[in-house]
N, C-alpha and C. Protein backbone atom coordinates (compact mmCIF):
# COMPACT_ATOMS: atom_id res chain seq x y z
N UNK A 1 18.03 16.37 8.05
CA UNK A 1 18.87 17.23 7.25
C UNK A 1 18.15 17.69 5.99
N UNK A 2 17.14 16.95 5.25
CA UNK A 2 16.64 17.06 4.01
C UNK A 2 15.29 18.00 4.53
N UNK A 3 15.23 17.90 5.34
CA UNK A 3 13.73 18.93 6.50
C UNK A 3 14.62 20.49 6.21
N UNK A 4 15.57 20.68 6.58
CA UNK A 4 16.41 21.94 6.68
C UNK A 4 16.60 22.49 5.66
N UNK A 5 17.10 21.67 4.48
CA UNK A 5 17.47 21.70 3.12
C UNK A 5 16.06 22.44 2.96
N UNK A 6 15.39 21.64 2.92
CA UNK A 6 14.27 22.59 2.39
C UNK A 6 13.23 23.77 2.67
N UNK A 7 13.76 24.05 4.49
CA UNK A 7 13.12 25.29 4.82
C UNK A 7 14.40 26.16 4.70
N UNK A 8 16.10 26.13 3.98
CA UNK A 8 16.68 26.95 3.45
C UNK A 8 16.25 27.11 2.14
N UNK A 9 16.17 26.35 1.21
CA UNK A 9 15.46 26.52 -0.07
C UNK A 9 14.52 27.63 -0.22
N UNK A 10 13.51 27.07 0.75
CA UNK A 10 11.66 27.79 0.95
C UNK A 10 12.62 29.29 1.15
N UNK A 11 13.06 29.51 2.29
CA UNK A 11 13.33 31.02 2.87
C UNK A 11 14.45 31.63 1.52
N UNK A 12 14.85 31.23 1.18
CA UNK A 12 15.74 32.12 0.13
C UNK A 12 14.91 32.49 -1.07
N UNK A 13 14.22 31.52 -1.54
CA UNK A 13 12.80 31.85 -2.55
C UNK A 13 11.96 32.95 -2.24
N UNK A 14 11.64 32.68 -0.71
CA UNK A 14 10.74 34.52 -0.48
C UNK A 14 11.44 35.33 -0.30
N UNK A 15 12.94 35.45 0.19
CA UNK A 15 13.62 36.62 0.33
C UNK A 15 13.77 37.09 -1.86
N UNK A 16 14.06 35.82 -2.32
CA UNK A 16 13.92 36.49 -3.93
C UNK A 16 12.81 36.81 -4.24
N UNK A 17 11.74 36.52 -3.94
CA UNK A 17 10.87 37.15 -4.14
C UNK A 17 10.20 38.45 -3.68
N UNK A 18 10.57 38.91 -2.28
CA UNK A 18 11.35 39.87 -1.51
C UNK A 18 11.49 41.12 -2.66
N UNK A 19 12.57 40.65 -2.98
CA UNK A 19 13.24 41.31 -3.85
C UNK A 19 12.55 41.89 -5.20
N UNK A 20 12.40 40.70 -6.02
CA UNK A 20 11.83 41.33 -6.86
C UNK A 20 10.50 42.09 -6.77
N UNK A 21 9.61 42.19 -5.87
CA UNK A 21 8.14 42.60 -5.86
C UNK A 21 8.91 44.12 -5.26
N UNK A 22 10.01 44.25 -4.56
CA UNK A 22 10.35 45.61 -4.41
C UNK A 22 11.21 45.89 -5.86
N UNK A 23 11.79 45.37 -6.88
CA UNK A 23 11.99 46.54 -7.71
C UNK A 23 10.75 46.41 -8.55
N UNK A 24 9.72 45.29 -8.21
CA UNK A 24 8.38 45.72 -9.29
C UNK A 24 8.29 47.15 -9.04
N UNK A 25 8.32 47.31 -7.86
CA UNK A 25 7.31 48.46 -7.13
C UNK A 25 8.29 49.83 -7.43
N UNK A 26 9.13 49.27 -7.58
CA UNK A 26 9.86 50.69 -7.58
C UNK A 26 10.16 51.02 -9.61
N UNK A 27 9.71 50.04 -9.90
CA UNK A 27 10.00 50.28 -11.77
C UNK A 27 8.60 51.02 -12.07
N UNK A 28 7.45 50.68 -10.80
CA UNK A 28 6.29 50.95 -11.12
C UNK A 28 6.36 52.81 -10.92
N UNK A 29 6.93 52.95 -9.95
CA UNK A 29 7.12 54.47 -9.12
C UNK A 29 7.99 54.95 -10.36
N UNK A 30 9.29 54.58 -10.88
CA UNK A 30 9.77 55.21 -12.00
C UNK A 30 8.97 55.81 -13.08
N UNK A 31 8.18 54.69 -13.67
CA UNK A 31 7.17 54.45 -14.81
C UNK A 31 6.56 55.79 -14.95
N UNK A 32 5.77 55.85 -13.59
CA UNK A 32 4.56 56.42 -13.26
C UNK A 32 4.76 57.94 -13.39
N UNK A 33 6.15 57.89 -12.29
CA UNK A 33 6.77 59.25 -12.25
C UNK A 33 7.38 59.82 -13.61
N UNK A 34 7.92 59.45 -14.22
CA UNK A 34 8.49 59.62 -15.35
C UNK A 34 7.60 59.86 -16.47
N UNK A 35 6.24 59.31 -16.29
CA UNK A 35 5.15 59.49 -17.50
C UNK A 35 4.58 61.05 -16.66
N UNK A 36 4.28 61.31 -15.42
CA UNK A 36 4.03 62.36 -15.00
C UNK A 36 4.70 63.70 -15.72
N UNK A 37 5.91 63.35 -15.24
CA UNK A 37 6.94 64.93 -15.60
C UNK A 37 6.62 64.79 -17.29
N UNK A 38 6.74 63.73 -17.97
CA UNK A 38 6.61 63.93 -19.51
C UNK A 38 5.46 64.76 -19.58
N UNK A 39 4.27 64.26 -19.41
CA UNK A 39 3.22 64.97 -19.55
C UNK A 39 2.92 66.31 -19.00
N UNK A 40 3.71 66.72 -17.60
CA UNK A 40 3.66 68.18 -17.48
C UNK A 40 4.45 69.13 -18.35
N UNK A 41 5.76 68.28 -19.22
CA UNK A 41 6.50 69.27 -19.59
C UNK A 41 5.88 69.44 -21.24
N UNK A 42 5.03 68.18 -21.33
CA UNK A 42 4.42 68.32 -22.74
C UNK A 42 3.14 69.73 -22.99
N UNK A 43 3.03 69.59 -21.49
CA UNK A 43 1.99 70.72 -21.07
C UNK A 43 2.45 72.34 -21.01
N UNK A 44 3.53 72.45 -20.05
CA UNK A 44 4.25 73.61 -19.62
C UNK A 44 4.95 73.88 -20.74
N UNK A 45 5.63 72.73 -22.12
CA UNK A 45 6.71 73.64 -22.41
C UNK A 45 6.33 73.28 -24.14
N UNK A 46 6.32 71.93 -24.45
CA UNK A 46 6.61 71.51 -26.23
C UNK A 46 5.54 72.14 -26.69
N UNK A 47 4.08 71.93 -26.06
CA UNK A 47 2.89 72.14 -27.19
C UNK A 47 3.10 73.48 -27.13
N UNK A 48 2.67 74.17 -26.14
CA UNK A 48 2.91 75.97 -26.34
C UNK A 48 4.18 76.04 -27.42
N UNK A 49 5.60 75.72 -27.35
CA UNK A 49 6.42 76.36 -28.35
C UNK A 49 5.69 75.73 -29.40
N UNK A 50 5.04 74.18 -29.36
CA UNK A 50 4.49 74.03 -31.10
C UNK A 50 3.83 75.05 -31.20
N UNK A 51 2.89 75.47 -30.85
CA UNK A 51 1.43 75.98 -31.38
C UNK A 51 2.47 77.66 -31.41
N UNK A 52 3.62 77.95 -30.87
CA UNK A 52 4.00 79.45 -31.09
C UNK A 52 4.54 79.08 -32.65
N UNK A 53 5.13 78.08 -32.99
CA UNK A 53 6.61 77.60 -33.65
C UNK A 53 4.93 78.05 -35.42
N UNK A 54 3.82 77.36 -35.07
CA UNK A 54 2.79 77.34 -36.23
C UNK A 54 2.43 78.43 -36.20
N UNK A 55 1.74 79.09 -35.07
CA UNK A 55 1.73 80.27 -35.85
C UNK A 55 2.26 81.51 -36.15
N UNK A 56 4.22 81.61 -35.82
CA UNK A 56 4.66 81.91 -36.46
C UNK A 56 5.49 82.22 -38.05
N UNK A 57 4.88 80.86 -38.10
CA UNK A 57 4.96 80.45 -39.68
C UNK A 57 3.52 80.69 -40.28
N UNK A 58 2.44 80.89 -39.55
CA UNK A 58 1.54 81.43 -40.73
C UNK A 58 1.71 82.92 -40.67
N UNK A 59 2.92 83.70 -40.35
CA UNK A 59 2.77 85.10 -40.60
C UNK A 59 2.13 86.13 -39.15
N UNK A 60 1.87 85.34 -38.73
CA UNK A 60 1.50 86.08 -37.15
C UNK A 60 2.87 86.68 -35.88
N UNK A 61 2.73 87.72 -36.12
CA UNK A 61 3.33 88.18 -35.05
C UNK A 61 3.03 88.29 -33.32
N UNK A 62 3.97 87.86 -32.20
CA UNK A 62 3.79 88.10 -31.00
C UNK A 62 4.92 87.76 -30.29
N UNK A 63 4.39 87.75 -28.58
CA UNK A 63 4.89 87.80 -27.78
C UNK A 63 6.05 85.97 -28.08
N UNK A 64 6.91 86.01 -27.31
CA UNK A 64 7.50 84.63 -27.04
C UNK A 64 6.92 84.11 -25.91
N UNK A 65 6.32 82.88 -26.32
CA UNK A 65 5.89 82.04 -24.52
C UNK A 65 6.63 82.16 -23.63
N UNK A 66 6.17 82.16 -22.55
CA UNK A 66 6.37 82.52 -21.19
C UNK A 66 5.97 81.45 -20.68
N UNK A 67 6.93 80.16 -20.21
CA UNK A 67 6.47 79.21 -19.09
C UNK A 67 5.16 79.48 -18.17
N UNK A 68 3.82 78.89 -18.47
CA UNK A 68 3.11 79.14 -17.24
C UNK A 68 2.18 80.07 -17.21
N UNK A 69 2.90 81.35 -17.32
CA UNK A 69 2.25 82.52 -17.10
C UNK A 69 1.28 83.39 -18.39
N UNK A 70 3.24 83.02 -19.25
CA UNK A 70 2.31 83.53 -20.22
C UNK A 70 2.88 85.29 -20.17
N UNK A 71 1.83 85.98 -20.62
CA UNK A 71 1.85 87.33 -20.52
C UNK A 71 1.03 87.94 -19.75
N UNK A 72 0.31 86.95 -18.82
CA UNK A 72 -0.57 87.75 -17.81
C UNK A 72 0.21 88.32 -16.60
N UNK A 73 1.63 88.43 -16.14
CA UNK A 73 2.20 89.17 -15.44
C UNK A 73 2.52 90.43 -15.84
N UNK A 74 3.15 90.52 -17.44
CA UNK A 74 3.67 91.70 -18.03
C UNK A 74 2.19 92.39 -18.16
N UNK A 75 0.95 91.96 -18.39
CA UNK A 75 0.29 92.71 -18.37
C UNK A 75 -0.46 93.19 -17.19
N UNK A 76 -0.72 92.82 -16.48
CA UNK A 76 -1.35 92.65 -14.74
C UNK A 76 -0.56 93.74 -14.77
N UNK A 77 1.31 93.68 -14.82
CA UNK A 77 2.10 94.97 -14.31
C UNK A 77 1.73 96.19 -15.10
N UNK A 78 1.57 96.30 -16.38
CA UNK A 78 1.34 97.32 -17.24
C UNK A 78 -0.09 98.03 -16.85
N UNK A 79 -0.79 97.03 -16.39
CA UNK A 79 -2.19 97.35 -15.92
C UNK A 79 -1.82 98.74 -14.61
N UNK A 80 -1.58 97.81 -14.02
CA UNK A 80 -0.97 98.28 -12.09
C UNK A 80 -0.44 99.72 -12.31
N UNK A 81 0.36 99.66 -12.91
CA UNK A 81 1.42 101.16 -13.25
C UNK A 81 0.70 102.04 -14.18
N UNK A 82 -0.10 101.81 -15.08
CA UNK A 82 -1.20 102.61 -15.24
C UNK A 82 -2.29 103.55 -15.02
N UNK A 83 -2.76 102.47 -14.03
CA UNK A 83 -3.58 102.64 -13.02
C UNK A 83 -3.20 103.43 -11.83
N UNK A 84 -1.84 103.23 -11.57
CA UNK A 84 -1.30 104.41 -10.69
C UNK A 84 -0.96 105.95 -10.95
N UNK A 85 -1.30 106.08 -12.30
CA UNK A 85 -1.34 107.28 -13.01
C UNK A 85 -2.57 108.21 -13.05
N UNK A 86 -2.64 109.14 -12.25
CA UNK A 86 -3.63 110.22 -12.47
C UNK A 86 -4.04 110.90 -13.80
N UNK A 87 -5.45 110.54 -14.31
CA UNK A 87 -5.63 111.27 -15.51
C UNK A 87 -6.95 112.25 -15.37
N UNK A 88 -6.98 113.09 -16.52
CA UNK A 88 -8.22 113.77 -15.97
C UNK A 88 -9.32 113.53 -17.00
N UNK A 89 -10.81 114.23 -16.70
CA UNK A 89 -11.47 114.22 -17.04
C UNK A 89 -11.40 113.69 -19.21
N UNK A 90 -10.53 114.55 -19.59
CA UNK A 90 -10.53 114.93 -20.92
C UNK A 90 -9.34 114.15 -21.81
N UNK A 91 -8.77 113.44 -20.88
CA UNK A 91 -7.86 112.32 -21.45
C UNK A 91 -8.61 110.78 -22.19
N UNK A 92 -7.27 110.23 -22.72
CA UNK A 92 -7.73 109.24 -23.36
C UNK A 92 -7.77 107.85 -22.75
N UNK A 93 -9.23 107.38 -22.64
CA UNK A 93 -8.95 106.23 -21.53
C UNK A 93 -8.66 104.89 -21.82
N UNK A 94 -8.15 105.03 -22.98
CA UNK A 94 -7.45 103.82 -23.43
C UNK A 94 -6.17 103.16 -23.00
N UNK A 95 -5.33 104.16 -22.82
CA UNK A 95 -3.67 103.88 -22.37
C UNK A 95 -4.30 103.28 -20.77
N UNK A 96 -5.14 103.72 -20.19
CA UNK A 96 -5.81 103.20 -18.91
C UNK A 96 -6.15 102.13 -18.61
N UNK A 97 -7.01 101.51 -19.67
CA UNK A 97 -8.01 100.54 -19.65
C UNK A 97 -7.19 99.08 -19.80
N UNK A 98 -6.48 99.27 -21.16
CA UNK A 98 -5.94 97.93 -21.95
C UNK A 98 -4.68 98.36 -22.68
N UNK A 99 -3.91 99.05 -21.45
CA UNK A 99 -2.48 99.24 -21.49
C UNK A 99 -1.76 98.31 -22.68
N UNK A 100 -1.50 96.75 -22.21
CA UNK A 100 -1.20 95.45 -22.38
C UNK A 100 -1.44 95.39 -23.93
N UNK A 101 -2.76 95.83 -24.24
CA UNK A 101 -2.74 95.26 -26.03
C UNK A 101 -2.90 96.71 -26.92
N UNK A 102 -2.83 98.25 -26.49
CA UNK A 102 -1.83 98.80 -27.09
C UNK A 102 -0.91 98.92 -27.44
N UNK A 103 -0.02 98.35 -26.46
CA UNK A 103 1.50 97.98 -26.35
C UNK A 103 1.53 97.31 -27.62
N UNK A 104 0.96 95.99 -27.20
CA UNK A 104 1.27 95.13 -28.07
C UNK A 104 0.67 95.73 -29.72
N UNK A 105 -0.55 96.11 -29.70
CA UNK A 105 -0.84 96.80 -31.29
C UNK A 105 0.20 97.85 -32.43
N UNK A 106 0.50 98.32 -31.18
CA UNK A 106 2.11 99.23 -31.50
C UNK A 106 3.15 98.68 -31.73
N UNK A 107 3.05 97.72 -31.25
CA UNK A 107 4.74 96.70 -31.96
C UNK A 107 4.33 95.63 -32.79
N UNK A 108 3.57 95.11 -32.73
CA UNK A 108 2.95 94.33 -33.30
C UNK A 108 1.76 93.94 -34.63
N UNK A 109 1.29 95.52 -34.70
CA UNK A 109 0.18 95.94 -36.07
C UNK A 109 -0.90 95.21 -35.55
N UNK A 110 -2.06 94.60 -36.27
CA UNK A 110 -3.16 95.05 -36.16
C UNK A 110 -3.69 93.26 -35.92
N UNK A 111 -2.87 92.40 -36.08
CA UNK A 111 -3.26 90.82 -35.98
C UNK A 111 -1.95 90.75 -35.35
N UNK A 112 -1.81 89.87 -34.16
CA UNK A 112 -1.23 89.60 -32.59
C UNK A 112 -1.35 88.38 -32.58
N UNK A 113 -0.83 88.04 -31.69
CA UNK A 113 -1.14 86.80 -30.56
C UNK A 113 -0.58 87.03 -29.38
N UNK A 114 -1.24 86.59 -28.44
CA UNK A 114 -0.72 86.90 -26.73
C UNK A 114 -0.67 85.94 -25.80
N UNK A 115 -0.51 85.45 -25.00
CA UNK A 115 -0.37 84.46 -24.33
C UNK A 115 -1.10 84.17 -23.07
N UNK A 116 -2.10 83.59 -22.73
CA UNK A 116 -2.98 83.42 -21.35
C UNK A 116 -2.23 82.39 -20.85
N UNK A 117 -1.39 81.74 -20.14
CA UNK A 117 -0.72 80.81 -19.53
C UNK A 117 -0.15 80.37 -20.65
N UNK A 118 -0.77 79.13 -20.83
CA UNK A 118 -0.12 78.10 -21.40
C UNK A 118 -0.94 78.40 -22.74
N UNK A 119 -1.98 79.37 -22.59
CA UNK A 119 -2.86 79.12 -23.69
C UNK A 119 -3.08 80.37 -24.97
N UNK A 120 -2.66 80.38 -26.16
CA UNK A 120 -2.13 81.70 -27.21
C UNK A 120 -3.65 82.11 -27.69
N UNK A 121 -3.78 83.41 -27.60
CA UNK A 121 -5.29 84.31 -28.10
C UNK A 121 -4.64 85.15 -28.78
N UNK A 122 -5.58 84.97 -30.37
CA UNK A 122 -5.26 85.54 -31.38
C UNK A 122 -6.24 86.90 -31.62
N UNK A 123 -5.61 88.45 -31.68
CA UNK A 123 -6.32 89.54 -31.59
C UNK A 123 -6.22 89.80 -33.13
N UNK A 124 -7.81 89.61 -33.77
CA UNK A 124 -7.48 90.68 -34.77
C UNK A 124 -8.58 91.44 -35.06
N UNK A 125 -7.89 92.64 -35.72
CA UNK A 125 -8.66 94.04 -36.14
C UNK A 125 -9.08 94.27 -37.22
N UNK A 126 -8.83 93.35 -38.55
CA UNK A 126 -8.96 93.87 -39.60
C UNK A 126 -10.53 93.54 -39.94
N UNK A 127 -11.28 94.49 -40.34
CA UNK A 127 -12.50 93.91 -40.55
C UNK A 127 -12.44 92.49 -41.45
N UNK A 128 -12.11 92.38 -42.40
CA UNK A 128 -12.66 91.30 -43.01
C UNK A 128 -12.07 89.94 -42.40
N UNK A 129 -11.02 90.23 -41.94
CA UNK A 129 -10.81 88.56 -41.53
C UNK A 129 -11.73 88.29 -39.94
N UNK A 130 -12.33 89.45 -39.81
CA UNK A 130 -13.52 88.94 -38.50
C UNK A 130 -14.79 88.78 -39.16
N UNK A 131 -15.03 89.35 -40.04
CA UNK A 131 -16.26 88.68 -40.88
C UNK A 131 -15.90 87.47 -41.34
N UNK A 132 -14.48 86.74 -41.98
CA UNK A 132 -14.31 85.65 -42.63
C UNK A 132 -14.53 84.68 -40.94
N UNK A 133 -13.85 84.80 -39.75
CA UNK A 133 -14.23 84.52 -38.47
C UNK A 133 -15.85 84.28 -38.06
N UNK A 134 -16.01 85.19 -38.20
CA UNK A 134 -17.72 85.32 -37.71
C UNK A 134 -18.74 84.27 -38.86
N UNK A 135 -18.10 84.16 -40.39
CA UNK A 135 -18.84 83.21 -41.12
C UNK A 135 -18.79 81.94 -41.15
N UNK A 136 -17.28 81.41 -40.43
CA UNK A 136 -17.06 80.49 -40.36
C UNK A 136 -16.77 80.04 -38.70
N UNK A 137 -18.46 80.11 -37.95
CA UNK A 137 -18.08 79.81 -36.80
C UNK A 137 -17.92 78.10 -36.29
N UNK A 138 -17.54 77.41 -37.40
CA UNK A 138 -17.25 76.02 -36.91
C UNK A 138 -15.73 75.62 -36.82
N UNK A 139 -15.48 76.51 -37.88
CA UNK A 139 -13.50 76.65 -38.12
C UNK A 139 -13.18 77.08 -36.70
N UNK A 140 -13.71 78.38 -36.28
CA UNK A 140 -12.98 79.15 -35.28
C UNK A 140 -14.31 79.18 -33.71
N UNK A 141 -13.46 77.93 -33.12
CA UNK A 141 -14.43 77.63 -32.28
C UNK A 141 -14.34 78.53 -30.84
N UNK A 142 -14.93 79.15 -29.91
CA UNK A 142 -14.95 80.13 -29.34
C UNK A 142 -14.67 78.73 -27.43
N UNK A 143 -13.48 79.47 -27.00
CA UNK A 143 -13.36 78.99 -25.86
C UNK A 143 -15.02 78.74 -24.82
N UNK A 144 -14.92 77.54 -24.41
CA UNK A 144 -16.29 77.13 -23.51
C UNK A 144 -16.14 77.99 -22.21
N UNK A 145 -17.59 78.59 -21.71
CA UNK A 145 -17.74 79.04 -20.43
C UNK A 145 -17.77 78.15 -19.18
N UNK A 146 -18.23 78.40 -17.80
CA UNK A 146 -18.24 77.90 -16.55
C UNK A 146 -19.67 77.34 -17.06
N UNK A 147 -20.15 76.34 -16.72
CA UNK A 147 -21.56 75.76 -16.77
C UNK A 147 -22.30 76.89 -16.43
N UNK A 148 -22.32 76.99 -14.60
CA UNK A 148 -22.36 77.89 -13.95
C UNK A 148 -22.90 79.43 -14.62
N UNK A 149 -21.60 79.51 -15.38
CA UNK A 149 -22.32 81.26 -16.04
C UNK A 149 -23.33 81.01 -16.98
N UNK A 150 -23.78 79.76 -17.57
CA UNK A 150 -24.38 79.62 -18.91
C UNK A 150 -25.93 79.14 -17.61
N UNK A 151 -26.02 79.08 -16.73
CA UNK A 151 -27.35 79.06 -16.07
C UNK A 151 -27.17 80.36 -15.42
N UNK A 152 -26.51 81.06 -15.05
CA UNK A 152 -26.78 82.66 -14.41
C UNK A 152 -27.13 84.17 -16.02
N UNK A 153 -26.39 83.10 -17.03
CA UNK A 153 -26.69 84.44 -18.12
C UNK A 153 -26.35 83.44 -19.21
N UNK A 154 -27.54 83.59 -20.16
CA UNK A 154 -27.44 83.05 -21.48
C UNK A 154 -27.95 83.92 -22.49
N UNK A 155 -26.97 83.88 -23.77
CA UNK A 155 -26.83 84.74 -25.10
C UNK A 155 -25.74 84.91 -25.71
N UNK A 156 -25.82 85.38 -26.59
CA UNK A 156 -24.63 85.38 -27.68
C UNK A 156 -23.48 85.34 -27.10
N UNK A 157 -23.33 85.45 -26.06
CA UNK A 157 -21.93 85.37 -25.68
C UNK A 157 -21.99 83.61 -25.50
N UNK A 158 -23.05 82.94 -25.24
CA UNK A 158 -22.69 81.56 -24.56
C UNK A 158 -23.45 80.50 -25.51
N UNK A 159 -23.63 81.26 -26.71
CA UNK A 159 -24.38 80.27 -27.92
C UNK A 159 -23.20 79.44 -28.89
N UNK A 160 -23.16 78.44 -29.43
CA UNK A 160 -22.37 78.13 -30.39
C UNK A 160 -22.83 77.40 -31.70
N UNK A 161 -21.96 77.52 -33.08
CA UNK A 161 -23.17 77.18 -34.27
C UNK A 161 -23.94 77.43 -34.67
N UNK A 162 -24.93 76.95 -35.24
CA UNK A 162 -26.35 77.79 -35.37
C UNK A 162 -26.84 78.21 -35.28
N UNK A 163 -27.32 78.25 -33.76
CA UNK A 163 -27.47 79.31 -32.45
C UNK A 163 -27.09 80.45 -32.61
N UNK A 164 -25.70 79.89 -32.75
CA UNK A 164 -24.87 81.55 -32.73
C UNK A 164 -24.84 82.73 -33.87
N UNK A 165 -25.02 81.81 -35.03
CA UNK A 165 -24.87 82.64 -36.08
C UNK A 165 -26.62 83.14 -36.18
C-alpha cells in the first residue's frame, strides 16, 4: 500500500510539473510576443509622431505621418498623374519632374519636412541655413549608402567629415 502511495505521489508531482513548464512556456510566448508588437508599434507609430511632435515645435512645417508609408504614395501618385500629362517642347519641366515637393513648397514655403516611411527628410532652400548645414557636417549627419554603391562609385556623394568637407 505504501509502494502505491508513492507512485500516486511521484505521478501527481509530474503531472504539476506538467503544468507548470506549460504556463512557463506560454508566459514565455506572451513575454516575447508582447515585447514584439511593443517594439513594432514603437517603430510604426510613437517615435515617428515624436520626431513629427519635435520638429514641429522647432517651427518646421509639413506633412502629418503616415503609418508606414509615409508620403511616398501621395507622391508616387502625384508623380504617375503627371507623367500622364502631355507637355511640349517649351514647357516647364518642373511640375513634371518633382510634382510632390512643389506641392509641398507651395503650401509649405521654403523649409519642409516630408516623410520616407517611417523616416522625416528635411528640405531646405534658404541659402544660409545650407551653408550653416554644409559647415557643420558633424551636426547634420548625411544618411549611409549600400556598401555595395560605395565600391561601384566613390565621391562626394559617399564621403563623410573631413573627407567631405
Amino acid at each position: 500500500l505504501a509502494h502505491y502511495l508513492t507512485l500516486y505521489s511521484l505521478f501527481s508531482l509530474v503531472k504539476k510539473m506538467e503544468i507548470s513548464l506549460a504556463s512557463l512556456t506560454v508566459s514565455v510566448a506572451i513575454a516575447v510576443v508582447s515585447w514584439w508588437v511593443w517594439r513594432t508599434l514603437k517603430w510604426v507609430w510613437f517615435k515617428p509622431k515624436m520626431i513629427e511632435s519635435c520638429l514641429r515645435r522647432q517651427g518646421l512645417a509639413g506633412t502629418p505621418y503616415t503609418p508606414l508609408v509615409g508620403d511616398l504614395k501621395r507622391g508616387f501618385s502625384m508623380l504617375t498623374e503627371a507623367r500622364s500629362k502631355p507637355i511640349k517642347l517649351t514647357d516647364d519641366i518642373q511640375p513634371r519632374v518633382v510634382p510632390f515637393l512643389l506641392a509641398m513648397l507651395k503650401t509649405h514655403g521654403r523649409t519642409f519636412f516630408t516623410w520616407l516611411g517611417t523616416t522625416p527628410a528635411v528640405t531646405i532652400m534658404d541659402p544660409e541655413q545650407i551653408k550653416e548645414v554644409f559647415n557643420k557636417n558633424y551636426d547634420f549627419q548625411r544618411p549611409h549608402t549600400l556598401p555595395l554603391a560605395r565600391l561601384i562609385a566613390t565621391g562626394i556623394f559617399s564621403y563623410d567629415g573631413d573627407k567631405w568637407a
